[in-house]
N, C-alpha and C. Protein backbone atom coordinates (compact mmCIF):
# COMPACT_ATOMS: atom_id res chain seq x y z
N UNK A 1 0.84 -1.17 0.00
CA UNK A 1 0.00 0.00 0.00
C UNK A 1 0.88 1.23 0.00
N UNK A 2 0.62 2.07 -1.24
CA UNK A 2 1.48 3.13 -1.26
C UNK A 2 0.59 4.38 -0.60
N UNK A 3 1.09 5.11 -0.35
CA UNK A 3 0.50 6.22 0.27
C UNK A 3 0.84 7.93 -0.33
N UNK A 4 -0.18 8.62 -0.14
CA UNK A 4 0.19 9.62 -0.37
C UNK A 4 1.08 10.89 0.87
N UNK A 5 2.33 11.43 0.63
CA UNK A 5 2.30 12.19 2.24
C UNK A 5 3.35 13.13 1.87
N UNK A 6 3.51 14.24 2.86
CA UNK A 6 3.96 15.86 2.46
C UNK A 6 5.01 15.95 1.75
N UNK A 7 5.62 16.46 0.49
CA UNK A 7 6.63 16.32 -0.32
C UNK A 7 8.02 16.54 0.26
N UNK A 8 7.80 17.31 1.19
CA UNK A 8 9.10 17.22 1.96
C UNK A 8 9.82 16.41 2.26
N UNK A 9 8.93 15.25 2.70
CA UNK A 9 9.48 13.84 3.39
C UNK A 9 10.01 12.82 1.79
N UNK A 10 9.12 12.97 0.79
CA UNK A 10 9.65 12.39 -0.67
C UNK A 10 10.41 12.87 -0.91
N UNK A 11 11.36 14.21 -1.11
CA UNK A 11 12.05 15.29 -1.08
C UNK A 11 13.84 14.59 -0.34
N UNK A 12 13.26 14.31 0.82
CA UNK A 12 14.42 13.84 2.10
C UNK A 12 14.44 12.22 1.65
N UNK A 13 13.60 11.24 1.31
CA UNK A 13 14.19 10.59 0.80
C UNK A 13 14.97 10.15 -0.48
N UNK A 14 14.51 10.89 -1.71
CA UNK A 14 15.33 11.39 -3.01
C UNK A 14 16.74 11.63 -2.21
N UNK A 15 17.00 12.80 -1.67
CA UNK A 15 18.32 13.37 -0.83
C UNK A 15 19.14 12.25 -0.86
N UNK A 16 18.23 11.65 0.73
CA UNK A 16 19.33 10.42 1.29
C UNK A 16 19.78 8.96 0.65
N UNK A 17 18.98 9.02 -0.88
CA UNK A 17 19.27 7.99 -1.44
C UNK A 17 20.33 8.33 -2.58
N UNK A 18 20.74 9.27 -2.73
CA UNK A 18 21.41 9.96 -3.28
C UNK A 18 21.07 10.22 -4.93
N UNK A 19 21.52 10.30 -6.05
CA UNK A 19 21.54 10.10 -7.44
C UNK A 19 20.81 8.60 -7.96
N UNK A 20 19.18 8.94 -8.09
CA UNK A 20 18.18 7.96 -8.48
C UNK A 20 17.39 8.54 -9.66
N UNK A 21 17.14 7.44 -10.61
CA UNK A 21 16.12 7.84 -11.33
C UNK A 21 14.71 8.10 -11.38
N UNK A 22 14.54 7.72 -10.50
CA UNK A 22 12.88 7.37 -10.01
C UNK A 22 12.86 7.75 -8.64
N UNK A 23 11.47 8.41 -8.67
CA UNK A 23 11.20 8.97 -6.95
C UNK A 23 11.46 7.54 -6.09
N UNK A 24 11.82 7.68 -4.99
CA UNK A 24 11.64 6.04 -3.99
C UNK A 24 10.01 6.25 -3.95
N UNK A 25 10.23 4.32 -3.39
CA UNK A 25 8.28 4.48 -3.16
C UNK A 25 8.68 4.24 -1.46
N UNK A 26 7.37 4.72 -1.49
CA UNK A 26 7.52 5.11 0.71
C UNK A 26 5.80 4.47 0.85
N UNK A 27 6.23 3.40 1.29
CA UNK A 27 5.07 2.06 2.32
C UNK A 27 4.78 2.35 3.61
N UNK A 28 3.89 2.20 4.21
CA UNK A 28 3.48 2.70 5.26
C UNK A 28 4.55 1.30 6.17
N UNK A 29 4.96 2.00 7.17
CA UNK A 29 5.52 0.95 8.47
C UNK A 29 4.62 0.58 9.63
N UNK A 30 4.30 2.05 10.43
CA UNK A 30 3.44 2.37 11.09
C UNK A 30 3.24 3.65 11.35
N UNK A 31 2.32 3.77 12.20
CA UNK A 31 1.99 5.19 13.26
C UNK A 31 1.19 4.86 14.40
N UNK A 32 1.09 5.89 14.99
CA UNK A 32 0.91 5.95 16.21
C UNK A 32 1.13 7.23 17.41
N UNK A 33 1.19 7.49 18.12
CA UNK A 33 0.69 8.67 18.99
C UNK A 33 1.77 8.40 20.29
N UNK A 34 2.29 9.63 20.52
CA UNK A 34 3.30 9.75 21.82
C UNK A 34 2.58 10.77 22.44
N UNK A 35 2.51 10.71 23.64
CA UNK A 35 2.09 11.62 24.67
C UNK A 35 3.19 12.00 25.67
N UNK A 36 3.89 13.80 25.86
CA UNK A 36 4.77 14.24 26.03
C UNK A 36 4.49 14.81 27.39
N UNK A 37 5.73 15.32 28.11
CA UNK A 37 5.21 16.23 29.53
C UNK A 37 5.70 17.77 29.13
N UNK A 38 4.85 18.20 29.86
CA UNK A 38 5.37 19.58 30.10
C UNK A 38 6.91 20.29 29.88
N UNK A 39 7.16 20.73 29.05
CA UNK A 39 8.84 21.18 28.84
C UNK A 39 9.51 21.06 29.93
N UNK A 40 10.67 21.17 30.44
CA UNK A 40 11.15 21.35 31.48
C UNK A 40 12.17 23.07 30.42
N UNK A 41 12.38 23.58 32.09
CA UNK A 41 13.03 25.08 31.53
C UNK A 41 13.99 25.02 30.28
N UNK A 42 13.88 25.69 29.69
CA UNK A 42 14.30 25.92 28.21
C UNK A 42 15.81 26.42 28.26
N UNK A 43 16.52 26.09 27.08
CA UNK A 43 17.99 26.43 27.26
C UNK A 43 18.06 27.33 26.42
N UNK A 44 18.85 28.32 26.72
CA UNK A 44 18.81 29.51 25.44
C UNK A 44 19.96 28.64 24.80
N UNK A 45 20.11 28.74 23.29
CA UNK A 45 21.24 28.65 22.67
C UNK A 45 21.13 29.78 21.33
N UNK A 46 22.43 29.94 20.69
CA UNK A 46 22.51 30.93 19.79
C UNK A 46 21.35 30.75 18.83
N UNK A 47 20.85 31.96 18.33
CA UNK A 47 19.43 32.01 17.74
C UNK A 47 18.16 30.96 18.29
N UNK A 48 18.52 30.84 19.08
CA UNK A 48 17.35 30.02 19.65
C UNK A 48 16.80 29.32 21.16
N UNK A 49 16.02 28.70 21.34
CA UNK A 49 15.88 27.91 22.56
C UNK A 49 15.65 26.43 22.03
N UNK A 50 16.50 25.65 23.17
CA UNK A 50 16.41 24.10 23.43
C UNK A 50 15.47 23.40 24.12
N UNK A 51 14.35 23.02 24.05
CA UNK A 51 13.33 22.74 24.61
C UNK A 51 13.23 20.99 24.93
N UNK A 52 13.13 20.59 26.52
CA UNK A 52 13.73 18.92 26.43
C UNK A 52 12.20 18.64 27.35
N UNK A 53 11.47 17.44 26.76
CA UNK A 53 10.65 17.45 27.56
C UNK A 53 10.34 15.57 27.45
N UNK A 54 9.98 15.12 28.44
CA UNK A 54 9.86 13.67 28.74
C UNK A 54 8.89 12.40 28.06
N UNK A 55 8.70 11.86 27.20
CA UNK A 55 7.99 11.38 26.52
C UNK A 55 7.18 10.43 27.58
N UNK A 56 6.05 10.68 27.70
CA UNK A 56 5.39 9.59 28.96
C UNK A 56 4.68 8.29 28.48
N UNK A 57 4.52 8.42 27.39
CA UNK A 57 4.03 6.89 26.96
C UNK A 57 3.32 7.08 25.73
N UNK A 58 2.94 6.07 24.72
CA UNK A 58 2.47 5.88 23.59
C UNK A 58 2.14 4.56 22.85
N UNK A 59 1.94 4.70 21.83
CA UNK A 59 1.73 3.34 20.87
C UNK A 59 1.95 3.22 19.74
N UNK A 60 2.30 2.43 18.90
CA UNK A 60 2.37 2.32 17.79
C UNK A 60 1.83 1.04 16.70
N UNK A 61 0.67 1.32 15.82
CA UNK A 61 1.03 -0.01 14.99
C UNK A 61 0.49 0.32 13.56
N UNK A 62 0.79 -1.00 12.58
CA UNK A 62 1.04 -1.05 11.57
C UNK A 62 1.87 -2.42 10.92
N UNK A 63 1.89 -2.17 9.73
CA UNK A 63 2.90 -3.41 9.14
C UNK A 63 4.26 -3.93 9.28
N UNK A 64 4.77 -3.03 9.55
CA UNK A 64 6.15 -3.07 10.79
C UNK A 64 6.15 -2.88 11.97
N UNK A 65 5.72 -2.79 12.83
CA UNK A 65 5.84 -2.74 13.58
C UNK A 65 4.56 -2.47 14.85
N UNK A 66 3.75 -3.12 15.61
CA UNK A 66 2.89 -2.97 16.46
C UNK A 66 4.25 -2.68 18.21
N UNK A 67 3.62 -1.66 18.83
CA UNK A 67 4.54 -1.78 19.94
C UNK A 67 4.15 -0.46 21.12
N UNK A 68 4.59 -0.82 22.51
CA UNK A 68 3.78 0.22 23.66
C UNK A 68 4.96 1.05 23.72
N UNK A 69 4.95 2.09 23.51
CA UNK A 69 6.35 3.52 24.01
C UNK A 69 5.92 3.54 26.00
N UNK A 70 6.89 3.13 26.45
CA UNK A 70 7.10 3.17 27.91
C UNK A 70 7.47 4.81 28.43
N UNK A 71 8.21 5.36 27.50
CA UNK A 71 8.79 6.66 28.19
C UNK A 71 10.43 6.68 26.91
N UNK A 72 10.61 7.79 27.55
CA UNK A 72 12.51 8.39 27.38
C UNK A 72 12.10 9.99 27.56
N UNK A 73 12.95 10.35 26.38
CA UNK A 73 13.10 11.99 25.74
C UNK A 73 12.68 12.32 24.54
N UNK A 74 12.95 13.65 24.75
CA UNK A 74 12.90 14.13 23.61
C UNK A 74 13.14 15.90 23.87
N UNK A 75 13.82 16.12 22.53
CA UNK A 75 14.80 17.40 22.64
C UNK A 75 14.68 18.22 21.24
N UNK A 76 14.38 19.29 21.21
CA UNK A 76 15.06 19.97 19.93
C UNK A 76 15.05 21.83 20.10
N UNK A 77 15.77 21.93 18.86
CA UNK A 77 16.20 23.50 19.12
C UNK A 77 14.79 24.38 18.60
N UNK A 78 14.43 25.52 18.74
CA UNK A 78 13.36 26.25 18.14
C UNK A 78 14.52 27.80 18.07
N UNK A 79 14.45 27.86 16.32
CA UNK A 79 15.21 29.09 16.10
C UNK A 79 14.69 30.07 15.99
N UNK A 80 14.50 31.20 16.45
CA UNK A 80 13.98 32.75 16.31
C UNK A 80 12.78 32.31 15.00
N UNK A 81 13.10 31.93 14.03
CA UNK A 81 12.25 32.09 12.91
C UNK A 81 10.99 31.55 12.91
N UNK A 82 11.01 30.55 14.14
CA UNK A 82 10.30 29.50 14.86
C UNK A 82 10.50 27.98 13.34
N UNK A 83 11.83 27.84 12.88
CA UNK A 83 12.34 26.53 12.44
C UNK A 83 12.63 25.33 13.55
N UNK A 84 12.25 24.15 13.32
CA UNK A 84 12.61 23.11 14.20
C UNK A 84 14.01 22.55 13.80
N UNK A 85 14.93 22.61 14.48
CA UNK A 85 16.21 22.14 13.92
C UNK A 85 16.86 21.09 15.12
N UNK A 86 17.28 19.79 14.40
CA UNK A 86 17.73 19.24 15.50
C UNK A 86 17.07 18.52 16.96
N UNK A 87 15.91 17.96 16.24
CA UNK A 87 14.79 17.46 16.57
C UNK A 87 15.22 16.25 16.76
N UNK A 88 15.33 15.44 18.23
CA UNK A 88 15.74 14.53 18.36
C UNK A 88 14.85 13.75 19.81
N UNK A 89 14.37 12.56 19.20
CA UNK A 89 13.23 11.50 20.40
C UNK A 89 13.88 10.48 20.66
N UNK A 90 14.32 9.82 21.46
CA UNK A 90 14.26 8.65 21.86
C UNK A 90 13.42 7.52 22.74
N UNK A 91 12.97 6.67 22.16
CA UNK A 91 11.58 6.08 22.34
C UNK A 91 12.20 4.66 22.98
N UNK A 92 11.71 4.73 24.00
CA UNK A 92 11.63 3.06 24.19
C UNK A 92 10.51 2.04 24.90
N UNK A 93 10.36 0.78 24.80
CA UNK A 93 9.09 0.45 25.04
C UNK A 93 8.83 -1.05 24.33
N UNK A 94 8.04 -2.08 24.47
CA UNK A 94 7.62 -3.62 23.96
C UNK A 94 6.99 -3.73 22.84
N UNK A 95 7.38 -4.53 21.77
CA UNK A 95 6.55 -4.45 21.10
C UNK A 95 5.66 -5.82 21.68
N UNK A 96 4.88 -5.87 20.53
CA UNK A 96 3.40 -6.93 20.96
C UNK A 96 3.86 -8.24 20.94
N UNK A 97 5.03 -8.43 20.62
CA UNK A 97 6.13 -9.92 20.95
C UNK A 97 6.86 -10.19 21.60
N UNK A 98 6.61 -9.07 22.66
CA UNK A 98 7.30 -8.96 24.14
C UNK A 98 9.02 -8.87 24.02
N UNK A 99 9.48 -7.70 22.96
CA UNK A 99 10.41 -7.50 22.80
C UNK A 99 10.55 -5.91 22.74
N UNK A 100 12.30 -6.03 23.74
CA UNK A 100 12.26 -4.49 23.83
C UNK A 100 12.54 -3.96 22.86
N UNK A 101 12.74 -2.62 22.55
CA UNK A 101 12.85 -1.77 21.46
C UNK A 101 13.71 -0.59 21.83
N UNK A 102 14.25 0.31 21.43
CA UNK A 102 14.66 1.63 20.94
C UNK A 102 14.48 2.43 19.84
N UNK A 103 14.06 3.47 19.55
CA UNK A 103 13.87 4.38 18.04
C UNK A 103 14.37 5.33 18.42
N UNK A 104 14.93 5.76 17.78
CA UNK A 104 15.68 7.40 17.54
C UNK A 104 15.35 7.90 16.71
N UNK A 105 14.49 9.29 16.86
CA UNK A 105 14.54 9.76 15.66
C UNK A 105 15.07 11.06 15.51
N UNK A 106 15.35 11.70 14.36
CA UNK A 106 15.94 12.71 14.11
C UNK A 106 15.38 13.71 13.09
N UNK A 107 14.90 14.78 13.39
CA UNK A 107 14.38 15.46 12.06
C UNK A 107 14.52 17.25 11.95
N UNK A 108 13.97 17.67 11.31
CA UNK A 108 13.86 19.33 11.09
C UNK A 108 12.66 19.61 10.42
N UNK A 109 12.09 20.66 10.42
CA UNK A 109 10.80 21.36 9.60
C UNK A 109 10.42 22.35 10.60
N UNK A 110 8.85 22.30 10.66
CA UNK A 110 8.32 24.05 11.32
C UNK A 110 7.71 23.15 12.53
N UNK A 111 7.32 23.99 13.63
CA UNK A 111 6.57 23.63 14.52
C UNK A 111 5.80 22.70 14.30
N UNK A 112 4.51 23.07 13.28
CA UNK A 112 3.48 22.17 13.13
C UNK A 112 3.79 20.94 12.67
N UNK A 113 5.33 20.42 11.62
CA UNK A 113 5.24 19.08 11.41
C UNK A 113 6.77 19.31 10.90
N UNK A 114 7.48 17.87 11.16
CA UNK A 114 8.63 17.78 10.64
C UNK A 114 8.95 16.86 10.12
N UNK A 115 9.67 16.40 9.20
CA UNK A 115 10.07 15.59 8.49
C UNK A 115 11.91 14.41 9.18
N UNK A 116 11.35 13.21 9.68
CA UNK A 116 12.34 12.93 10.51
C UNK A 116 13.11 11.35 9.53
N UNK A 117 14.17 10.60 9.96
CA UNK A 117 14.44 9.64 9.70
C UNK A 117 14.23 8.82 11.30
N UNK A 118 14.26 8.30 11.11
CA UNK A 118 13.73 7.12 12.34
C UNK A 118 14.84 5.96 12.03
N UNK A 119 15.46 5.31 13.40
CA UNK A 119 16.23 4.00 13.48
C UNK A 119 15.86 3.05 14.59
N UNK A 120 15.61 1.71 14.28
CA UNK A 120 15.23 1.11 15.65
C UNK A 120 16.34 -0.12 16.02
N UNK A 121 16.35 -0.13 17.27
CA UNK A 121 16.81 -1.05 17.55
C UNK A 121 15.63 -2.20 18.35
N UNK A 122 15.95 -3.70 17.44
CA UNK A 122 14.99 -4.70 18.24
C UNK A 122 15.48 -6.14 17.78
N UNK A 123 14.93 -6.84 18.57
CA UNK A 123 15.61 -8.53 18.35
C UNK A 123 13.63 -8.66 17.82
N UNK A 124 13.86 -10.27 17.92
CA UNK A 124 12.73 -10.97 17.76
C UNK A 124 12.75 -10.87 15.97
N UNK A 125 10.92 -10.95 16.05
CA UNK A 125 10.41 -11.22 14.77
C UNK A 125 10.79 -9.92 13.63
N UNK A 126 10.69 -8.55 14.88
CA UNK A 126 11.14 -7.08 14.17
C UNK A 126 12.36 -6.87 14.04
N UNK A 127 13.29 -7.97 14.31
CA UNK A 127 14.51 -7.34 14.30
C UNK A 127 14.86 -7.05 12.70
N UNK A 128 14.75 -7.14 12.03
CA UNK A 128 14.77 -6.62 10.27
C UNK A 128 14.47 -5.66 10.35
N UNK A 129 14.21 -5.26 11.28
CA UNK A 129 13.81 -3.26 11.50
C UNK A 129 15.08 -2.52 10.89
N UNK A 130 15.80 -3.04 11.83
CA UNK A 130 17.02 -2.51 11.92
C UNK A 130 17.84 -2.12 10.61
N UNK A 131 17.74 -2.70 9.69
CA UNK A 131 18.21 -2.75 8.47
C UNK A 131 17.44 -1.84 7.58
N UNK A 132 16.39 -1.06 7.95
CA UNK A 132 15.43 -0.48 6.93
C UNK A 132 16.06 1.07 6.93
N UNK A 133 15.38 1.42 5.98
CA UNK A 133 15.65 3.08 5.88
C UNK A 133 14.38 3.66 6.13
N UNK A 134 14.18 3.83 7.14
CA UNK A 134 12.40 4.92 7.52
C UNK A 134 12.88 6.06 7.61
N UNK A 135 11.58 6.87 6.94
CA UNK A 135 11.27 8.03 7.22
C UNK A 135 10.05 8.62 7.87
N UNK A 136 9.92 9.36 8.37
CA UNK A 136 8.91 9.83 9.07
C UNK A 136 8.58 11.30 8.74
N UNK A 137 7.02 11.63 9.33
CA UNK A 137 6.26 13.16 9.82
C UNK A 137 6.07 12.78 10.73
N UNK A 138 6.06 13.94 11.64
CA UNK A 138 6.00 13.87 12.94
C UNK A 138 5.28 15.48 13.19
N UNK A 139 4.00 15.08 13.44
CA UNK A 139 2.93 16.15 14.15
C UNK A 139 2.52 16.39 15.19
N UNK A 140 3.21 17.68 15.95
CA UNK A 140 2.81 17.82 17.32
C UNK A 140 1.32 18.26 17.53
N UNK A 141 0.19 17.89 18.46
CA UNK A 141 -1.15 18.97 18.51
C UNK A 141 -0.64 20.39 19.00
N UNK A 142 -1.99 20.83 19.21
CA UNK A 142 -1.59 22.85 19.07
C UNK A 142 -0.87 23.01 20.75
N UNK A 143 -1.32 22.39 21.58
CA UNK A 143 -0.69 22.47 22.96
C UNK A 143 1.07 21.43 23.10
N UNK A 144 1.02 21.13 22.15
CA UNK A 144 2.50 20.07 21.73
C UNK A 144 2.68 19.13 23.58
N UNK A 145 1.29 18.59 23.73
CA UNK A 145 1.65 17.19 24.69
C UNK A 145 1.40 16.06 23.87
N UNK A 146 0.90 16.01 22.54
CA UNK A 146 0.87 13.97 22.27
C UNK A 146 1.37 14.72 20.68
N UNK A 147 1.93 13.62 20.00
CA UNK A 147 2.60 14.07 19.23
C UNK A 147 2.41 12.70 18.18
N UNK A 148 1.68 12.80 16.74
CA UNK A 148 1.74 11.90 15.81
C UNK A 148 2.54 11.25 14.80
N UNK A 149 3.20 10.40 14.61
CA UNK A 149 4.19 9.97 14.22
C UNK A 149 3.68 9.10 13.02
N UNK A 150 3.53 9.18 11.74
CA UNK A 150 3.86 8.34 10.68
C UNK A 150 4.96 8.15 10.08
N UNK A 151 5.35 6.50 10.29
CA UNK A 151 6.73 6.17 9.79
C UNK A 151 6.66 5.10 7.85
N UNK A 152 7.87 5.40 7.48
CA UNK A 152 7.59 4.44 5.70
C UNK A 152 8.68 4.21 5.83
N UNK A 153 8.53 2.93 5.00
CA UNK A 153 9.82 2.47 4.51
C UNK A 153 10.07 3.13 3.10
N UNK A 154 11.26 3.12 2.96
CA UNK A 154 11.45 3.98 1.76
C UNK A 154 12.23 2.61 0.59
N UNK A 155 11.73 2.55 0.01
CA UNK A 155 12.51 2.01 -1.64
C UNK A 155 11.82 0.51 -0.74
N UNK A 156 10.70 0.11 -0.24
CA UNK A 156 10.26 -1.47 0.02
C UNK A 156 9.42 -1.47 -0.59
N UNK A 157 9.30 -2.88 -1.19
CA UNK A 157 8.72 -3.63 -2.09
C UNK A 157 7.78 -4.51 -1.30
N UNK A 158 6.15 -4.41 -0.68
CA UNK A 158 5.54 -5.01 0.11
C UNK A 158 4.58 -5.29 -1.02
């Protein structure tokens, strides 16, 4: 199932695949919903503030991956222009095969949505995760406590 989703993210995978003839095709993996805490005090840095706030739990599923987000972080810069730069989550939590997990993700765009790459670490049935190239959007709501995450595989053949 191919999907349609913001050109930016087709855009970033063209990029990272480097010199291709053909757009990649981007398959849905999963999505799913993180629910965040309250910022903790903000760091000024040059042109901007660092904003780090605690990921309290979530879910995820789909064709890659079904799984519960337990908690971690999550961190990124907000520059004067209000650009997201340096947008960085770390997720951890079971998937539905009673295996732990890690995701990192990493991205940039505007407040309202950013365009991220995603990496997981996992054993079991998902461990082929590991080997994929995902990309992600990542949509905070207007109060930025739960935060929507659609992840694709990029250049898979399902």
């Amino acid at each position: 199932m191919h999907l349609s989703i913001p050109l930016s993210i087709t855009a970033l995978a063209t990029a990272s695949l480097g010199n291709v003839s053909n757009t990649p095709s981007l398959t849905l993996a999963f999505s799913g919903n993180v629910t965040i805490a309250a910022p903790l005090p903000r760091i000024p840095i040059p042109g901007g503030v660092r904003t780090v706030q605690a990921i309290t739990s979530g879910a995820f599923s789909g064709p890659g991956l079904n799984a519960t987000v337990t908690g971690v972080l999550s961190f990124a810069s907000t520059l004067n222009n209000g650009t997201v730069q340096g947008a960085f989550d770390t997720l951890y939590g079971m998937t539905s095969s009673n295996e732990p997990f890690l995701v990192q993700v990493s991205g940039i765009g505007e407040r309202q949505q950013q365009a991220a790459r995603i990496t997981i670490e996992v054993g079991g049935k998902e461990k082929g995760l590991a080997d994929e190239f995902l990309l992600a959007t990542v949509k905070p709501n207007a109060d930025r406590t739960r935060v929507t995450v659609s992840a694709y595989f990029v250049g898979h053949d399902n």
